[in-house]
C-alpha atoms as a PDB file:
ATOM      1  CA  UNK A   1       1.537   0.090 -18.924  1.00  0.00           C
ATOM      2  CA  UNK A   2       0.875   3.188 -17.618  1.00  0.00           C
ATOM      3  CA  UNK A   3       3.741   5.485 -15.857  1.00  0.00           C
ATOM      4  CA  UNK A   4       3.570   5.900 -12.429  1.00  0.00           C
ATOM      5  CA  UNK A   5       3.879   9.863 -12.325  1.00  0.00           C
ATOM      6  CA  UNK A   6       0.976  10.155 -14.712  1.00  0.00           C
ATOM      7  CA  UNK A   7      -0.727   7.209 -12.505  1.00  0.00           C
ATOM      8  CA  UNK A   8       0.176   9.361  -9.389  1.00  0.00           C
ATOM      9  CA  UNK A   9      -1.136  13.043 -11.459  1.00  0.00           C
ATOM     10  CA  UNK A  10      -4.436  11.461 -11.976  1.00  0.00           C
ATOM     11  CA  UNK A  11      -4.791   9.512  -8.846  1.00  0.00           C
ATOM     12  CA  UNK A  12      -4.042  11.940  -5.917  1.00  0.00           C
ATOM     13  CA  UNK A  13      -6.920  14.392  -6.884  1.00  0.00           C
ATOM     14  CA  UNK A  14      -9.634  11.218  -6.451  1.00  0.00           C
ATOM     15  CA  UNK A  15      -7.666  10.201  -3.854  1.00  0.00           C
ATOM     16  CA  UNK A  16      -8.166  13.669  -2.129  1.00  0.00           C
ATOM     17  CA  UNK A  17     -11.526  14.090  -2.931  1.00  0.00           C
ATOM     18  CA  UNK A  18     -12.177  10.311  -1.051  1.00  0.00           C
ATOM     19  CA  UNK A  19     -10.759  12.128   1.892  1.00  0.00           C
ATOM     20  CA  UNK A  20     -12.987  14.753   1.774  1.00  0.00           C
ATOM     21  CA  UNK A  21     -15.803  12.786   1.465  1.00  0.00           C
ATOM     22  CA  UNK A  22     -14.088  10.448   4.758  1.00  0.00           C
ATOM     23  CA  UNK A  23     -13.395  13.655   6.921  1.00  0.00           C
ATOM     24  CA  UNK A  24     -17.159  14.950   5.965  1.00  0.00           C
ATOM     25  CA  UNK A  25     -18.914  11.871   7.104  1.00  0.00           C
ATOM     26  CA  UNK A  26     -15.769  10.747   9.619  1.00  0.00           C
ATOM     27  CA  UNK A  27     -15.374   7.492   7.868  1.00  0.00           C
ATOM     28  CA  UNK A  28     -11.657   7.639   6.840  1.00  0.00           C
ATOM     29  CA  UNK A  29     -10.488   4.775   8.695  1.00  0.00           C
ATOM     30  CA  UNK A  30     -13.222   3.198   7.608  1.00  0.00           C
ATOM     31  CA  UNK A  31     -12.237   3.947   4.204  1.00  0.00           C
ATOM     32  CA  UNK A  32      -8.744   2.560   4.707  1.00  0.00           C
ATOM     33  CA  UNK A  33     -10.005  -0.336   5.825  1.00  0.00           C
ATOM     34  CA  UNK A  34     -12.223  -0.834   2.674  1.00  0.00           C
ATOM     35  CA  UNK A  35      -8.967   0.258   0.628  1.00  0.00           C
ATOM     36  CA  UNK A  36      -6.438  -1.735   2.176  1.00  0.00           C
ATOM     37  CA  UNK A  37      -8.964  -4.963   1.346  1.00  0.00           C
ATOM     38  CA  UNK A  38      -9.811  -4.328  -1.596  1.00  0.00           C
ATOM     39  CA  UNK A  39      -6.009  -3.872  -2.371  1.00  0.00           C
ATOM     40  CA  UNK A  40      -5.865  -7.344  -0.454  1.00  0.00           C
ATOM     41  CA  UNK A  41      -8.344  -8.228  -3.445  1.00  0.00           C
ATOM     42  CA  UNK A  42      -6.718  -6.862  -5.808  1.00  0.00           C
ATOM     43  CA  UNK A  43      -3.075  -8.949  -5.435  1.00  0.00           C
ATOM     44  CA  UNK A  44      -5.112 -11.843  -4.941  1.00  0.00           C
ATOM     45  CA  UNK A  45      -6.777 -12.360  -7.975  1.00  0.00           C
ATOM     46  CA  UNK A  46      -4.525 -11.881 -11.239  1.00  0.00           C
ATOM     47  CA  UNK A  47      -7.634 -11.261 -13.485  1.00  0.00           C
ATOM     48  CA  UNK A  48      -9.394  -8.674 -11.659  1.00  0.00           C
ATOM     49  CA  UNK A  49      -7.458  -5.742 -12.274  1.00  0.00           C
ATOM     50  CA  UNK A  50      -7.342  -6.497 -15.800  1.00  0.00           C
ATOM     51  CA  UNK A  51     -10.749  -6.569 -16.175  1.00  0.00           C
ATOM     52  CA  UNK A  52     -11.364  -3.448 -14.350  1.00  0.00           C
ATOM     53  CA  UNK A  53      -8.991  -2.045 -16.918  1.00  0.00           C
ATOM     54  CA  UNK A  54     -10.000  -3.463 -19.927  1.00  0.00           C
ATOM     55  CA  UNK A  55     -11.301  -0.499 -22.114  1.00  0.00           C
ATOM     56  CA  UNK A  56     -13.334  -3.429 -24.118  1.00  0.00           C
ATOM     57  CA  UNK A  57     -15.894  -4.240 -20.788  1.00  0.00           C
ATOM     58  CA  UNK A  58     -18.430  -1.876 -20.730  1.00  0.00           C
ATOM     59  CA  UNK A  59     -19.307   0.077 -17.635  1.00  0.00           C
ATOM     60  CA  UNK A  60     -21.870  -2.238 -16.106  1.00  0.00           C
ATOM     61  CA  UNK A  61     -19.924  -5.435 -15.457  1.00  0.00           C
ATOM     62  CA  UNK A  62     -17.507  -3.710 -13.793  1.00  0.00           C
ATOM     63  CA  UNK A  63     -19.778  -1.943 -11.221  1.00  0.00           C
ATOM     64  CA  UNK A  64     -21.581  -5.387 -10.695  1.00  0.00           C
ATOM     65  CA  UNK A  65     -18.360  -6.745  -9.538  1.00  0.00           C
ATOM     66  CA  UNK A  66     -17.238  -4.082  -7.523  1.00  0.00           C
ATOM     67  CA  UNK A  67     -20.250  -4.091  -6.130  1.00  0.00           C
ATOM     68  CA  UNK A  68     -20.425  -7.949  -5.281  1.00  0.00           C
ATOM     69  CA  UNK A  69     -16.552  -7.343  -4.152  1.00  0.00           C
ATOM     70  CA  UNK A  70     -17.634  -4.433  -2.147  1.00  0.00           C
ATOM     71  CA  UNK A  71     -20.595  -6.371  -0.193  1.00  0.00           C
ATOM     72  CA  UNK A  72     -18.445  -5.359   3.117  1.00  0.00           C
ATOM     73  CA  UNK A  73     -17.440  -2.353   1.981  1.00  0.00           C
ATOM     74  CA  UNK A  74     -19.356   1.162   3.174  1.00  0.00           C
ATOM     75  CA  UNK A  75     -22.013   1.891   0.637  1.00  0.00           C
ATOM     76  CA  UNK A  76     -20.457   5.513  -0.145  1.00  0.00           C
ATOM     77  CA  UNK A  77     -17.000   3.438  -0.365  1.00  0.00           C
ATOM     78  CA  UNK A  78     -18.211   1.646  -3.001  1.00  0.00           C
ATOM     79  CA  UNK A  79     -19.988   4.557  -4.903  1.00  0.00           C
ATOM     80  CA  UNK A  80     -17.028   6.564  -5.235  1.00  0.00           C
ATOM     81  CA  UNK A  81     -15.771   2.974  -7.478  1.00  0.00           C
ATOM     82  CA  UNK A  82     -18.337   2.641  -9.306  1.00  0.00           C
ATOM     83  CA  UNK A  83     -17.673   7.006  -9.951  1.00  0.00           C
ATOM     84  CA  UNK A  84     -13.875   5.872 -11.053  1.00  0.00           C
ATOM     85  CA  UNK A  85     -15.556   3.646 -13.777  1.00  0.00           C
ATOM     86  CA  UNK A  86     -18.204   6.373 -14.834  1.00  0.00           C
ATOM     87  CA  UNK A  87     -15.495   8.612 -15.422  1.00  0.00           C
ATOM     88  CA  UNK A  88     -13.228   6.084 -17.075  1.00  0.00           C
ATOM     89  CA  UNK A  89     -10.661   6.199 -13.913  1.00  0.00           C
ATOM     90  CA  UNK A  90     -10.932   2.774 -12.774  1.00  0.00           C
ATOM     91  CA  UNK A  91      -7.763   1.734 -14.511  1.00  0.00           C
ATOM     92  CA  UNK A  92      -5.895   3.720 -12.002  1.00  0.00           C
ATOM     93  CA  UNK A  93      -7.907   2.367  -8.892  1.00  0.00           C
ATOM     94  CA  UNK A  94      -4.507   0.848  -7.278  1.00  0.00           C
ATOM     95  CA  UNK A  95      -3.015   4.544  -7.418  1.00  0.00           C
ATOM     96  CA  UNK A  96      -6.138   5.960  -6.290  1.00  0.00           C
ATOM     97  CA  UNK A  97      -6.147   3.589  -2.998  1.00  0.00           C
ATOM     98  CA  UNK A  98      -2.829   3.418  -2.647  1.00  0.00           C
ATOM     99  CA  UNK A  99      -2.510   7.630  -2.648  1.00  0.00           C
ATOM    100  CA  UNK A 100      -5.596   7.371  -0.028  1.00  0.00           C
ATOM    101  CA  UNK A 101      -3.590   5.257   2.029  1.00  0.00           C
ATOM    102  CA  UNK A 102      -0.989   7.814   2.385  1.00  0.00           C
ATOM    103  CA  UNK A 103      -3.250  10.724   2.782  1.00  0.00           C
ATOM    104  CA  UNK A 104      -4.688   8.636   6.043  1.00  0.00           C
ATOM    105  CA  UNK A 105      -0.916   7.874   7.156  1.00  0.00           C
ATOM    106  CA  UNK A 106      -0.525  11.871   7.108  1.00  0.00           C
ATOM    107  CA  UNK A 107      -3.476  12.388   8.903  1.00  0.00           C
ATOM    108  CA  UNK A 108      -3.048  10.156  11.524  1.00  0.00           C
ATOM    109  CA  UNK A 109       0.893  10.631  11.995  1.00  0.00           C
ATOM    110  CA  UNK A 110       1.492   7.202  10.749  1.00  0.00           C
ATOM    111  CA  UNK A 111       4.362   5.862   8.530  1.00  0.00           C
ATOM    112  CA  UNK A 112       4.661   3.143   6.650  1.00  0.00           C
ATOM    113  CA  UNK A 113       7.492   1.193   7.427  1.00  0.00           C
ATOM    114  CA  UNK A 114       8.374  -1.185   4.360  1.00  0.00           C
ATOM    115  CA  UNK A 115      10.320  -4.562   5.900  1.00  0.00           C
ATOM    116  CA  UNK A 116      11.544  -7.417   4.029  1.00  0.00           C
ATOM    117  CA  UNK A 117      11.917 -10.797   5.725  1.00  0.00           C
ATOM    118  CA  UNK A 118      13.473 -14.020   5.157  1.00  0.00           C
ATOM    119  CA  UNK A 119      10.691 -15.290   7.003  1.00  0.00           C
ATOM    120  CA  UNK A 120       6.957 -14.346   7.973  1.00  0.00           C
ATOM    121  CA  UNK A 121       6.950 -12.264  11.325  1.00  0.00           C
ATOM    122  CA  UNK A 122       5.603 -13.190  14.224  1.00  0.00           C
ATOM    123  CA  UNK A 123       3.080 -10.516  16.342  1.00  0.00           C
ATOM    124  CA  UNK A 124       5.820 -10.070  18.518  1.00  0.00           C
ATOM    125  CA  UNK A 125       8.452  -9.392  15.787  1.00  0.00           C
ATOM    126  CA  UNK A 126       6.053  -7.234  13.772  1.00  0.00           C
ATOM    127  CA  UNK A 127       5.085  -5.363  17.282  1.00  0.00           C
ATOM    128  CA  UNK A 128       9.233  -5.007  18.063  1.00  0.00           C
ATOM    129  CA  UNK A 129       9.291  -3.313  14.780  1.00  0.00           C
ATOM    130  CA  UNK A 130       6.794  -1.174  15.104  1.00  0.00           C
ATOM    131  CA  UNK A 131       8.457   0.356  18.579  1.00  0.00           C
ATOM    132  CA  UNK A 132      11.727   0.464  17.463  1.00  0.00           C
ATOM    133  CA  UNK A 133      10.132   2.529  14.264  1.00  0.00           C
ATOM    134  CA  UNK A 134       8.245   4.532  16.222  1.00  0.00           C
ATOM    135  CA  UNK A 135      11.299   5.673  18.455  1.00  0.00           C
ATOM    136  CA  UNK A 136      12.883   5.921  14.827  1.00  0.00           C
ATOM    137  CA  UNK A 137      10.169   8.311  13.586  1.00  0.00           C
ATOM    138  CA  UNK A 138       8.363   9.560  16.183  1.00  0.00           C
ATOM    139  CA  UNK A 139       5.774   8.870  14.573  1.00  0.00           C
ATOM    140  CA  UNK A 140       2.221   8.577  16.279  1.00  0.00           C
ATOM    141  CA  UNK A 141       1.524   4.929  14.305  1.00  0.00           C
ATOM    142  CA  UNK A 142       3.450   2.221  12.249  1.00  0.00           C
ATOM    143  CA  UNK A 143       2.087   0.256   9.225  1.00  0.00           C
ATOM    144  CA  UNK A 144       4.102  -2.423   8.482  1.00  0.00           C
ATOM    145  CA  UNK A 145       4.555  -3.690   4.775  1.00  0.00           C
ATOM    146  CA  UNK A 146       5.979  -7.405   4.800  1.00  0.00           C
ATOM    147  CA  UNK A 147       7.925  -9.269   2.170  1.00  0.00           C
ATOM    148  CA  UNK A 148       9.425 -12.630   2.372  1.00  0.00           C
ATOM    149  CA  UNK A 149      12.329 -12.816   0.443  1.00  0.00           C
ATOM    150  CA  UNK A 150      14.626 -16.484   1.001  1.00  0.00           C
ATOM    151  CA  UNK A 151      17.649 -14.971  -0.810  1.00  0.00           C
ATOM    152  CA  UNK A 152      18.819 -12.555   2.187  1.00  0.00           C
ATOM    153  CA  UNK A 153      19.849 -15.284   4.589  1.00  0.00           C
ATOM    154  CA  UNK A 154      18.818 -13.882   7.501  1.00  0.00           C
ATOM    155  CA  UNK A 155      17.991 -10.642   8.983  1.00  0.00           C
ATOM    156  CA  UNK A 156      15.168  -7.428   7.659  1.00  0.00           C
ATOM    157  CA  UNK A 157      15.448  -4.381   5.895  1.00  0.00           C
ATOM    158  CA  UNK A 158      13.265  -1.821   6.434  1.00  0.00           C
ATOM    159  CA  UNK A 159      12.749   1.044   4.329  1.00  0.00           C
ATOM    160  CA  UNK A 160      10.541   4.039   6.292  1.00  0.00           C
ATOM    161  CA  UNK A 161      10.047   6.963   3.383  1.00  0.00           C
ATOM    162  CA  UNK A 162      13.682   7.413   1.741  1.00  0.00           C
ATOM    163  CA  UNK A 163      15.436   6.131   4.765  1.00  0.00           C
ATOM    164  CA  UNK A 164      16.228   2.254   4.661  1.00  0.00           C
ATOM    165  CA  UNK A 165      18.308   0.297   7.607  1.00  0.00           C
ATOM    166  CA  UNK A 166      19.861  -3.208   6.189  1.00  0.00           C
ATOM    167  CA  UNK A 167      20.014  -5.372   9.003  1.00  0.00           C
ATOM    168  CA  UNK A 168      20.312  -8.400   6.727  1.00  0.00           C
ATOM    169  CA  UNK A 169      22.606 -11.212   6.526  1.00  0.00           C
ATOM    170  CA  UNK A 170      23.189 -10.619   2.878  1.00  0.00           C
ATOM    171  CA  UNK A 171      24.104  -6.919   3.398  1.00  0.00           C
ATOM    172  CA  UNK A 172      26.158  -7.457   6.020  1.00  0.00           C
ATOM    173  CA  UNK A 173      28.256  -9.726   3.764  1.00  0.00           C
ATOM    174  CA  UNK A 174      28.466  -7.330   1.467  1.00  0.00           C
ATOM    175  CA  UNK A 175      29.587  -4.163   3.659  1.00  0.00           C
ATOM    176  CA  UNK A 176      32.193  -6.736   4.794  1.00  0.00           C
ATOM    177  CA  UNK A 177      33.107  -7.424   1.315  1.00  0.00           C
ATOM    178  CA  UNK A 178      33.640  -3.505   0.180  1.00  0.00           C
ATOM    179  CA  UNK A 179      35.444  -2.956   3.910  1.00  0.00           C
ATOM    180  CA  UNK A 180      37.909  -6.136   2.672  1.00  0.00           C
ATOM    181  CA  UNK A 181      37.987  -4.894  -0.655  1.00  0.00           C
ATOM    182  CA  UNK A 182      39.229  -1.055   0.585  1.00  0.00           C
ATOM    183  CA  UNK A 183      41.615  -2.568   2.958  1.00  0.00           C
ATOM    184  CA  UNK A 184      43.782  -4.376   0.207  1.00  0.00           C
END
C-alpha cells in the first residue's frame, strides 16, 4: 500500500502538468469529464487497478487497455495514461485524477461537497444541496460526492473541505446523549 502523502508528492506534479496541457488546448473540463469516468471505471471493476499496478505486466497490456477503456476519452487524455505507464506512474493514476479533479474545482470556483445519505438522492435533493452549499461557500459550483450509508437512520452529513454539518439522525442522538450526559 502506498501512503497517501507520498501518493499525493508524486501525483500533483502530473496532475499539474494535465492542466497545463487542458488550459493550452482548453480541454479541462473535458479532461474532468474523462477523469471523473475513468474513476467511475476504476471503482467499478476490482481487478483493474490492480493490474494497472502490477509491476509484473509489462508496459504494453496496460496501454492496450487504457486505450480500449479510453475509446471515449480525448485522444491527448488518453496519451498522457499511457505517459503514466511509460514512466512507471500508473500505479498512482487514482491520485493523479483525483489531484486533477481538484485543480479543476480551483479553477472553476467549485467545491466539493462530500454528503452521506441513508438513502440515494433525488435531483431535487441533490439540487437543494447544492444551493444551500453554495450560499454556504459562496462558491461559484457544487460537486456533490454521495454515500449511502443505512446505519445513520435518517438525515446527511456533509463534509465541504474541513468543515462538516451532521444533520443526521444518528448524530443528533448522540449530541442529545453528551447534552443528557453533562446535565447529570
Amino acid at each position: 500500500m502506498i501512503s497517501s502523502t507520498i501518493a499525493s508528492e508524486i501525483a500533483e506534479p502530473y496532475a499539474q502538468a494535465l492542466m497545463a496541457l487542458a488550459q493550452e488546448q482548453s480541454l479541462t473540463d473535458r479532461f474532468g469529464q474523462d477523469a471523473s469516468a475513468l474513476m467511475e471505471l476504476m471503482a467499478a471493476s476490482s481487478d483493474l487497478q490492480p493490474f494497472l499496478a502490477n509491476p509484473l505486466m509489462g508496459a504494453a497490456p496496460k496501454k492496450g487497455v487504457l486505450q480500449q477503456l479510453g475509446a471515449g476519452f480525448h485522444p491527448l487524455f488518453v496519451n498522457f495514461l499511457k505517459l503514466l505507464v511509460d514512466k512507471g506512474r500508473i500505479v498512482f493514476l487514482p491520485a493523479v485524477l483525483s489531484a486533477y479533479q481538484s485543480l479543476l474545482r480551483q479553477l472553476n470556483q467549485a467545491v466539493l461537497a462530500e454528503v452521506t445519505a441513508t438513502v440515494e438522492l433525488t435531483e431535487e435533493q441533490q439540487s437543494s444541496l447544492r444551493r444551500q452549499v453554495i450560499a454556504m461557500t459562496n462558491a461559484q459550483q457544487v460537486d456533490l460526492s454521495i454515500t449511502v450509508d443505512p446505519e445513520l437512520l435518517g438525515g446527511v452529513i456533509i463534509q465541504v473541505g474541513s468543515q462538516v454539518i451532521d444533520a443526521s439522525l444518528k448524530g443528533q442522538l448522540r449530541r442529545l446523549g453528551v447534552q443528557l450526559a453533562a446535565a447529570a
